[in-house]
N, C-alpha and C. Protein backbone atom coordinates (compact mmCIF):
# COMPACT_ATOMS: atom_id res chain seq x y z
N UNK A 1 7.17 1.00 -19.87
CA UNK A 1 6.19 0.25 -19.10
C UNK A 1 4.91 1.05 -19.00
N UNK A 2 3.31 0.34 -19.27
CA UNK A 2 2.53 0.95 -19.26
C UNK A 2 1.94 1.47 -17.39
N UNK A 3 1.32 2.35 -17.25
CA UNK A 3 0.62 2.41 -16.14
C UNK A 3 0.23 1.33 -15.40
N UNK A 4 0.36 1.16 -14.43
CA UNK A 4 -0.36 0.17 -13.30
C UNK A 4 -1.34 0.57 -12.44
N UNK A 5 -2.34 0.79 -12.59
CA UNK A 5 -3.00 0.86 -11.59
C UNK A 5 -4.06 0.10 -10.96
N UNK A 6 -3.49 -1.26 -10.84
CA UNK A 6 -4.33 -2.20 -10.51
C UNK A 6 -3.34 -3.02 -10.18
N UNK A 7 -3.08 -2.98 -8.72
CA UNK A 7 -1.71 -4.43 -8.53
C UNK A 7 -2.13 -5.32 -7.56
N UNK A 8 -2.24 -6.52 -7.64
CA UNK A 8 -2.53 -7.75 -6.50
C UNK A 8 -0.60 -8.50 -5.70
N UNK A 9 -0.62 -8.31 -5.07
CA UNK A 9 0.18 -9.02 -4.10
C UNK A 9 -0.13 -10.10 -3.18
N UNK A 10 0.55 -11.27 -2.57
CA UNK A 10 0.13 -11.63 -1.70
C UNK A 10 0.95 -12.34 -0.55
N UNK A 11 0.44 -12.37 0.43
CA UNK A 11 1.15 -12.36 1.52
C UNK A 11 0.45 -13.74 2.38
N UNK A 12 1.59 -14.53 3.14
CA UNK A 12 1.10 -15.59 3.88
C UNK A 12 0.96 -14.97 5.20
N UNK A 13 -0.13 -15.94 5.91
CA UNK A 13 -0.52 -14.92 7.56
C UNK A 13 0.80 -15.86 8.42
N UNK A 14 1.09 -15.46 9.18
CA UNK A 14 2.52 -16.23 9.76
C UNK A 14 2.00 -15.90 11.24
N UNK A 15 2.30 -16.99 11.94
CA UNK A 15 2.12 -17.21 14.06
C UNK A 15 2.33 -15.78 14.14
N UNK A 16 3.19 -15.22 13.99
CA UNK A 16 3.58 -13.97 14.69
C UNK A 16 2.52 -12.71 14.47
N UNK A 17 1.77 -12.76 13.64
CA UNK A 17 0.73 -11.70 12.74
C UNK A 17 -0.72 -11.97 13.73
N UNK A 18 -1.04 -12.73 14.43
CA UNK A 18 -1.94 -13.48 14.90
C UNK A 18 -2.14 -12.93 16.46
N UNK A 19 -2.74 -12.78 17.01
CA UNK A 19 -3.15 -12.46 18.45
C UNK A 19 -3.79 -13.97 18.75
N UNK A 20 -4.03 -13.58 20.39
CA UNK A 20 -4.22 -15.18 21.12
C UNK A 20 -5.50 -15.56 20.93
N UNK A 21 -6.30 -15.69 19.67
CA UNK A 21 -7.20 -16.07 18.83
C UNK A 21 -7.02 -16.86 17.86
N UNK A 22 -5.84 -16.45 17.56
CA UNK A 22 -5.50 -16.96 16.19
C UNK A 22 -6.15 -16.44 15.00
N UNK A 23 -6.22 -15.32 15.04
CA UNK A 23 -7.04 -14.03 13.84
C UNK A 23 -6.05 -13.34 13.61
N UNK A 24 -5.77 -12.48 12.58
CA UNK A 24 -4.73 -11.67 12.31
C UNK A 24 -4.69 -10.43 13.27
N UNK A 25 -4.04 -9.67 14.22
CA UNK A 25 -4.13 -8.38 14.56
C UNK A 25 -4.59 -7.29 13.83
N UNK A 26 -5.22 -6.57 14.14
CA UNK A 26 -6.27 -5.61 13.28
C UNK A 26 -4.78 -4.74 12.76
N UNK A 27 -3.71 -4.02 13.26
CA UNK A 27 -2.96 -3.62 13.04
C UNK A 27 -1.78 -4.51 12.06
N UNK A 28 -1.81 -5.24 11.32
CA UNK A 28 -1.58 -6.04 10.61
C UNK A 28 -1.89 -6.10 9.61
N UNK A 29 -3.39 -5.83 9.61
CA UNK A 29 -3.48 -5.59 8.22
C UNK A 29 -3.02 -3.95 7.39
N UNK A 30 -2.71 -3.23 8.07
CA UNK A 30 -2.00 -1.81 7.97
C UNK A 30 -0.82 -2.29 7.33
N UNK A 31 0.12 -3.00 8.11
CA UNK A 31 1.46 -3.80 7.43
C UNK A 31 1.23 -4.49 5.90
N UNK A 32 0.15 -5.09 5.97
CA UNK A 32 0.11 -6.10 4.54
C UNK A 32 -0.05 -4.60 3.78
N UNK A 33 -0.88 -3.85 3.66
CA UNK A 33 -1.59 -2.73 2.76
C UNK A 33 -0.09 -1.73 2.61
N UNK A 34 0.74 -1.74 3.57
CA UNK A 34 2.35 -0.91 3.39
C UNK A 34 2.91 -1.56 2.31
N UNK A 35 3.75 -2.77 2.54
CA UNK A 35 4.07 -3.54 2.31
C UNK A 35 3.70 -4.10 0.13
N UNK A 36 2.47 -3.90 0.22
CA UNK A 36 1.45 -4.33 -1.63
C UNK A 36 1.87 -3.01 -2.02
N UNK A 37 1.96 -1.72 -1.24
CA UNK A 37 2.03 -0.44 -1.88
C UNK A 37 3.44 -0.49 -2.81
N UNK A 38 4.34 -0.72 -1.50
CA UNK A 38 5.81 -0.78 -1.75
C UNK A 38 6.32 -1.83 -3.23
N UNK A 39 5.38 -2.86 -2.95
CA UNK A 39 5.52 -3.67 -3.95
C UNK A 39 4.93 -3.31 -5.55
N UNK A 40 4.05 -2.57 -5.45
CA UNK A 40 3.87 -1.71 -6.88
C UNK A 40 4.54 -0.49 -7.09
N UNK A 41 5.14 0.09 -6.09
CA UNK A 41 6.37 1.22 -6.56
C UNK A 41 7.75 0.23 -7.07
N UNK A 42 7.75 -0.67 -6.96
CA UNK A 42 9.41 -1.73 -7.12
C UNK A 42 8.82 -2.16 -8.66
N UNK A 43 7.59 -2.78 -8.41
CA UNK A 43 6.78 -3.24 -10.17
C UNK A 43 6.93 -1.93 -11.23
N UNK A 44 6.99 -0.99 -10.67
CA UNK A 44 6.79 0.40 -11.68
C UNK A 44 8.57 0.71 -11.93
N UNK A 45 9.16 0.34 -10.83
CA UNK A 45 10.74 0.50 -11.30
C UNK A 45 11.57 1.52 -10.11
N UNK A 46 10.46 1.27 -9.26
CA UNK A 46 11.21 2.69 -8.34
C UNK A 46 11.58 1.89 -6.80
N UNK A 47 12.69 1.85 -6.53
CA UNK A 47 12.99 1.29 -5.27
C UNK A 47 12.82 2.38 -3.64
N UNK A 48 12.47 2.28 -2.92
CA UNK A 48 12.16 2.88 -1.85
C UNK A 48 13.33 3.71 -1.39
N UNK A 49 14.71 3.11 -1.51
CA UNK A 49 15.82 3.85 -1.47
C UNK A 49 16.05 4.69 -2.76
N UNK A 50 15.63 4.75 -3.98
CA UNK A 50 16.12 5.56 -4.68
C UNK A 50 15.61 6.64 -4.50
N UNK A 51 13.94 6.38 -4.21
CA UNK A 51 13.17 7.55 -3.89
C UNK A 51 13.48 8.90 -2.82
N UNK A 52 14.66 8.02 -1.71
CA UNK A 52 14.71 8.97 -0.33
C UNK A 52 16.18 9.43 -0.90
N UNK A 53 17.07 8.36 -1.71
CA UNK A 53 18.38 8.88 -1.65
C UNK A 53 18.70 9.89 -3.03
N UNK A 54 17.94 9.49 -4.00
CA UNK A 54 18.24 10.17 -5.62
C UNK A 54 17.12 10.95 -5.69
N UNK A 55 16.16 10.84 -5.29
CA UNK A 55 14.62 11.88 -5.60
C UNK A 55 14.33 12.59 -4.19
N UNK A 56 14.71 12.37 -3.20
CA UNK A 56 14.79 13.00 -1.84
C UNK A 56 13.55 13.07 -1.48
N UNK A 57 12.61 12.35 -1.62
CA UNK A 57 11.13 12.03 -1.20
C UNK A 57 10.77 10.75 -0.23
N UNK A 58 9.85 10.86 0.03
CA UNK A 58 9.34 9.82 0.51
C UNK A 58 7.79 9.80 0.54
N UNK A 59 7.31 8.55 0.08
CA UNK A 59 5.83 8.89 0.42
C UNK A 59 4.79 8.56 1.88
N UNK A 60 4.17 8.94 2.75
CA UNK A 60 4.27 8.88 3.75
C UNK A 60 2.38 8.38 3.48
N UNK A 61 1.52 8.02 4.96
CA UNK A 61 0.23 7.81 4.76
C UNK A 61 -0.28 9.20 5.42
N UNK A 62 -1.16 9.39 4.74
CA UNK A 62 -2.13 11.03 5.43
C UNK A 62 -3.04 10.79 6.18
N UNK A 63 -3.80 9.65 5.42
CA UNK A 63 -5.35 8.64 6.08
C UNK A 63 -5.71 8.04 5.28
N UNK A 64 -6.22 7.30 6.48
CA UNK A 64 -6.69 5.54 6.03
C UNK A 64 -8.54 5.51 6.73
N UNK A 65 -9.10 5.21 5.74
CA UNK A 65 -10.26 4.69 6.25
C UNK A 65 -10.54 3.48 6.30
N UNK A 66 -10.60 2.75 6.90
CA UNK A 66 -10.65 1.13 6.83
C UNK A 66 -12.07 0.44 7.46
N UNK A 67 -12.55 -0.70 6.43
CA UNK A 67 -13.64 -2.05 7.28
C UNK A 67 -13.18 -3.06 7.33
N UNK A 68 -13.15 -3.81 8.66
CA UNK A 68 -12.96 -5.05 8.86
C UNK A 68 -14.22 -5.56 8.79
N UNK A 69 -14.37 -6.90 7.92
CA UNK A 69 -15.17 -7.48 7.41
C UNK A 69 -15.66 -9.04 7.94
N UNK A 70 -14.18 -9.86 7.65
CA UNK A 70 -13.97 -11.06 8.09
C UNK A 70 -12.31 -11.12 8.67
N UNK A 71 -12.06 -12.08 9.91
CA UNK A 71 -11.08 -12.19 10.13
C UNK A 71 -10.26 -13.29 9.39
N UNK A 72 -8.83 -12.58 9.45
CA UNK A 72 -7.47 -14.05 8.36
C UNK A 72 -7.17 -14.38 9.76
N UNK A 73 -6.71 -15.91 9.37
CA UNK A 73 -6.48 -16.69 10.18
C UNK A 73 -4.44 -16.96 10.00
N UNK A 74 -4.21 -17.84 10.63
CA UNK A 74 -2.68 -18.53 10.92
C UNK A 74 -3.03 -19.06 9.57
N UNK A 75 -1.98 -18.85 8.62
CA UNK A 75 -1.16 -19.97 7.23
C UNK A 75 -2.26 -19.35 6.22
N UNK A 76 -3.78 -18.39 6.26
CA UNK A 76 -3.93 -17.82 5.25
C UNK A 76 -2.78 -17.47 4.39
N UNK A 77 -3.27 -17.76 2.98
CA UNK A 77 -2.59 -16.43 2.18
C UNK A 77 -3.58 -15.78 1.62
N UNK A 78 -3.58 -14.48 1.70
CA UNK A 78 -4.36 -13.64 1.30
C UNK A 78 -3.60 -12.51 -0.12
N UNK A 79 -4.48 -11.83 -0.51
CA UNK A 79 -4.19 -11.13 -1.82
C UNK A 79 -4.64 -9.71 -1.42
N UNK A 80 -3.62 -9.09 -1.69
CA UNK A 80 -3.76 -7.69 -1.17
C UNK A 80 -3.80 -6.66 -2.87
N UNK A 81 -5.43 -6.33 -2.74
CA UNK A 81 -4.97 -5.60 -3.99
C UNK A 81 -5.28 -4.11 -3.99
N UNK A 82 -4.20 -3.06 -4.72
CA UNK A 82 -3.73 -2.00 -4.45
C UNK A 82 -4.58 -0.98 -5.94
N UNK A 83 -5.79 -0.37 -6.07
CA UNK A 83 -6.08 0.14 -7.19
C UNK A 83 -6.10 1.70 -7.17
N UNK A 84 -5.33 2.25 -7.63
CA UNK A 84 -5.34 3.86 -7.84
C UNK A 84 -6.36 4.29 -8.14
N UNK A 85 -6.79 5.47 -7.49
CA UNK A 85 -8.16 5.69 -7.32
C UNK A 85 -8.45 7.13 -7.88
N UNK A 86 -7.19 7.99 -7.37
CA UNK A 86 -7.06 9.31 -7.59
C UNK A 86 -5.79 9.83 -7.48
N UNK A 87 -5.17 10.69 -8.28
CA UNK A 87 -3.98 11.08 -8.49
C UNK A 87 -3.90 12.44 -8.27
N UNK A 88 -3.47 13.22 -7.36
CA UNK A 88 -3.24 14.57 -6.99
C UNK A 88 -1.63 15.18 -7.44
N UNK A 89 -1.32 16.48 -7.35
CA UNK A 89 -0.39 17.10 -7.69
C UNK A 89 0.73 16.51 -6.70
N UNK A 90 0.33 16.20 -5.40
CA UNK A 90 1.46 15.90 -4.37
C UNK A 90 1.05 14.39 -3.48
N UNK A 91 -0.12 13.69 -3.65
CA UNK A 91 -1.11 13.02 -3.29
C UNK A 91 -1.51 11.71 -4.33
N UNK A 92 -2.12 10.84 -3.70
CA UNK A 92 -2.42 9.89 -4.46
C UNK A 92 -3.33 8.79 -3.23
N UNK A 93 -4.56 8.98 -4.08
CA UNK A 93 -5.56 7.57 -3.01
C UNK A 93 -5.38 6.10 -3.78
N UNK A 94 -5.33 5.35 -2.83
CA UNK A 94 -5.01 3.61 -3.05
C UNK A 94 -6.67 2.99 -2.57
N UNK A 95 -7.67 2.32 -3.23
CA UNK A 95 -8.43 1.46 -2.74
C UNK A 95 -7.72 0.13 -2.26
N UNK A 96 -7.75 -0.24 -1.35
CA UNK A 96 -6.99 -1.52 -1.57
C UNK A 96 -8.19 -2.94 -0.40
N UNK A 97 -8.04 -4.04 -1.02
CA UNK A 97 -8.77 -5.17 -0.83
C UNK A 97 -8.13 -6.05 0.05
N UNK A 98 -8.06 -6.63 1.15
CA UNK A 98 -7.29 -8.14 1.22
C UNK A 98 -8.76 -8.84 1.08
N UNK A 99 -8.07 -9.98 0.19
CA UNK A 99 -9.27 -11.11 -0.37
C UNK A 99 -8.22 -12.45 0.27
N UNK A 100 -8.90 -13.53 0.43
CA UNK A 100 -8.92 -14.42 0.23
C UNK A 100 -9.87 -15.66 -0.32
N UNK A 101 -9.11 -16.24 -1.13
CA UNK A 101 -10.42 -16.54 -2.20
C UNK A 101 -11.32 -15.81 -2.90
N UNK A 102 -10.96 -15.10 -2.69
CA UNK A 102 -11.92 -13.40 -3.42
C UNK A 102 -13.38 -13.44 -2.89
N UNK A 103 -13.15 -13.71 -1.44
CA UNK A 103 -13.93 -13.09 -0.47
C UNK A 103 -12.91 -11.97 0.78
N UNK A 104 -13.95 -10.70 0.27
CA UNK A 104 -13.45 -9.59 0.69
C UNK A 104 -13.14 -9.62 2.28
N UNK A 105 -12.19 -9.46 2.76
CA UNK A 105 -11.72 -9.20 4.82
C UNK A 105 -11.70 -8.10 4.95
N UNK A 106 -11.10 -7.39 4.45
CA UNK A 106 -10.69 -5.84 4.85
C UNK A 106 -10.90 -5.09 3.17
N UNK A 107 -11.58 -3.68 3.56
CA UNK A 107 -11.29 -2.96 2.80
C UNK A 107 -11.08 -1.22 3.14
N UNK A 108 -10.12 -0.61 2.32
CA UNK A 108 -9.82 0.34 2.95
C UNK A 108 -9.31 1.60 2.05
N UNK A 109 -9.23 2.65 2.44
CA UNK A 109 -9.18 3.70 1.40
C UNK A 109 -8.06 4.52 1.96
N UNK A 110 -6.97 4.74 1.20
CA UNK A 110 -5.52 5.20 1.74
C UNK A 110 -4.62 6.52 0.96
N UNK A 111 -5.12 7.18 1.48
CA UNK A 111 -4.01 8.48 1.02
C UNK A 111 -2.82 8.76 1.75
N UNK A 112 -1.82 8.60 0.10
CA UNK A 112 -0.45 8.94 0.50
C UNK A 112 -0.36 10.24 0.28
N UNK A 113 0.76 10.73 0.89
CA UNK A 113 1.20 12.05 0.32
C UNK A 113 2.73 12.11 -0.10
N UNK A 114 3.60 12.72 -0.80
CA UNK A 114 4.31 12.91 -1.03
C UNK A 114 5.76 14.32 -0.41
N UNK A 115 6.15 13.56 0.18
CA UNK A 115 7.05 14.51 1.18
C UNK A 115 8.97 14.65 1.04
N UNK A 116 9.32 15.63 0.88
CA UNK A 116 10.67 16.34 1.14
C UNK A 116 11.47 15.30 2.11
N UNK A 117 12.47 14.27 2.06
CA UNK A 117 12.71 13.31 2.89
C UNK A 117 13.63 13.78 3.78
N UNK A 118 14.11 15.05 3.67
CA UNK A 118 14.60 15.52 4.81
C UNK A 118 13.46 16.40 5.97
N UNK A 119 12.79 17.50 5.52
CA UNK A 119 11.98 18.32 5.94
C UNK A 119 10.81 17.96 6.33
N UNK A 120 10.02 16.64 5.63
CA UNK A 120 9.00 16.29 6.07
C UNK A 120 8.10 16.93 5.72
N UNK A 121 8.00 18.45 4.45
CA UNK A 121 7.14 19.10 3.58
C UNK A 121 6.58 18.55 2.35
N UNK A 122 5.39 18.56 2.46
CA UNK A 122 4.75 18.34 1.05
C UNK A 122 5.30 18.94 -0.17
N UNK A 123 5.71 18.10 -0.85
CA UNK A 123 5.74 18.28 -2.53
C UNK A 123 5.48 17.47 -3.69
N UNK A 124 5.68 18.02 -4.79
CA UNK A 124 5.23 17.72 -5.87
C UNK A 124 5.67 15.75 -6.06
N UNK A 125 4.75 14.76 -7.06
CA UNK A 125 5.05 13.51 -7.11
C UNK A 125 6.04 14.10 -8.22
N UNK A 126 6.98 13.45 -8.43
CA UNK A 126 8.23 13.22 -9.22
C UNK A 126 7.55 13.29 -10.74
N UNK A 127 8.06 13.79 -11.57
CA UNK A 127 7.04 13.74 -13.06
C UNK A 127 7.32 12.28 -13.70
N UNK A 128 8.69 11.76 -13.25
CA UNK A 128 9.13 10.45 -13.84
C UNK A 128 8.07 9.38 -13.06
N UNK A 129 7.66 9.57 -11.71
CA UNK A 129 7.08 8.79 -11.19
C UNK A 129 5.55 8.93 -11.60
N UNK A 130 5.05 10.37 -11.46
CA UNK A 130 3.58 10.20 -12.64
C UNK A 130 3.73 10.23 -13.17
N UNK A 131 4.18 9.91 -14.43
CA UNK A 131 4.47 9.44 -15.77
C UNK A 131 3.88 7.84 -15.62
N UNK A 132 4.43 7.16 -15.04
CA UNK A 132 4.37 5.70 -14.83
C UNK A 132 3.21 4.90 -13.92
N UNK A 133 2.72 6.59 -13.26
CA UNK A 133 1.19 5.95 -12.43
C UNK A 133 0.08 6.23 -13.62
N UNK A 134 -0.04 6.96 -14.45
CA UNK A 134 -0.68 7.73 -15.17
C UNK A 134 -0.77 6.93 -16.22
């Protein structure tokens, strides 16, 4: 499988995602942007459990810079897209978009890091796993 570094997902806004506005909770959109990540580690071949139980990692968030732009509403579906930005030895930045209609709501800039799933120490990304971001 070639590299991915460009993945769109998308997600419907559901009553429960919504504050008593009927706008999505600003903390919500944190969930959709988890959630598109997870879904291009599963597209690349790597399940979230194999990672903690066979590779003993986990990738965790370091920081997020984020703009709210426009608010999603109840029964949006929006498109959450996830573009690799920069690839570090233990690290990796995500640009990622929610669009709807491919007008931009949120945009935000997200570094993972790569951590020891027992210890909670930084280490190296898996070579099988950059292999396949790369």
């Amino acid at each position: 499988m070639a590299a991915v570094k460009h993945f769109d997902w998308q997600v419907r806004v559901y009553y429960e995602d919504t504050d008593g506005g009927g706008v999505v909770y600003h903390s919500n959109y944190l969930n959709f942007m988890e959630r598109a990540r997870t879904e291009w580690l599963r597209h690349l071949g790597f399940e979230q459990t194999y990672l903690k139980d066979v590779l003993n990692i986990i990738f965790v968030v370091h920081s997020a810079q984020i703009a709210f732009k426009k608010p999603a509403k109840f029964n949006d579906l929006l498109t959450i897209t996830s573009s690799l930005a920069k690839t570090g030895r233990g690290s990796f930045e995500f640009l990622q978009k929610i669009t709807i209609n491919q007008q931009v709501l949120v945009e935000a800039q997200v570094k993972v890091a790569c951590v020891d799933a027992k210890s909670f120490k930084p280490v190296g990304i898996p070579e099988q796993i950059r292999l396949k971001m790369e």
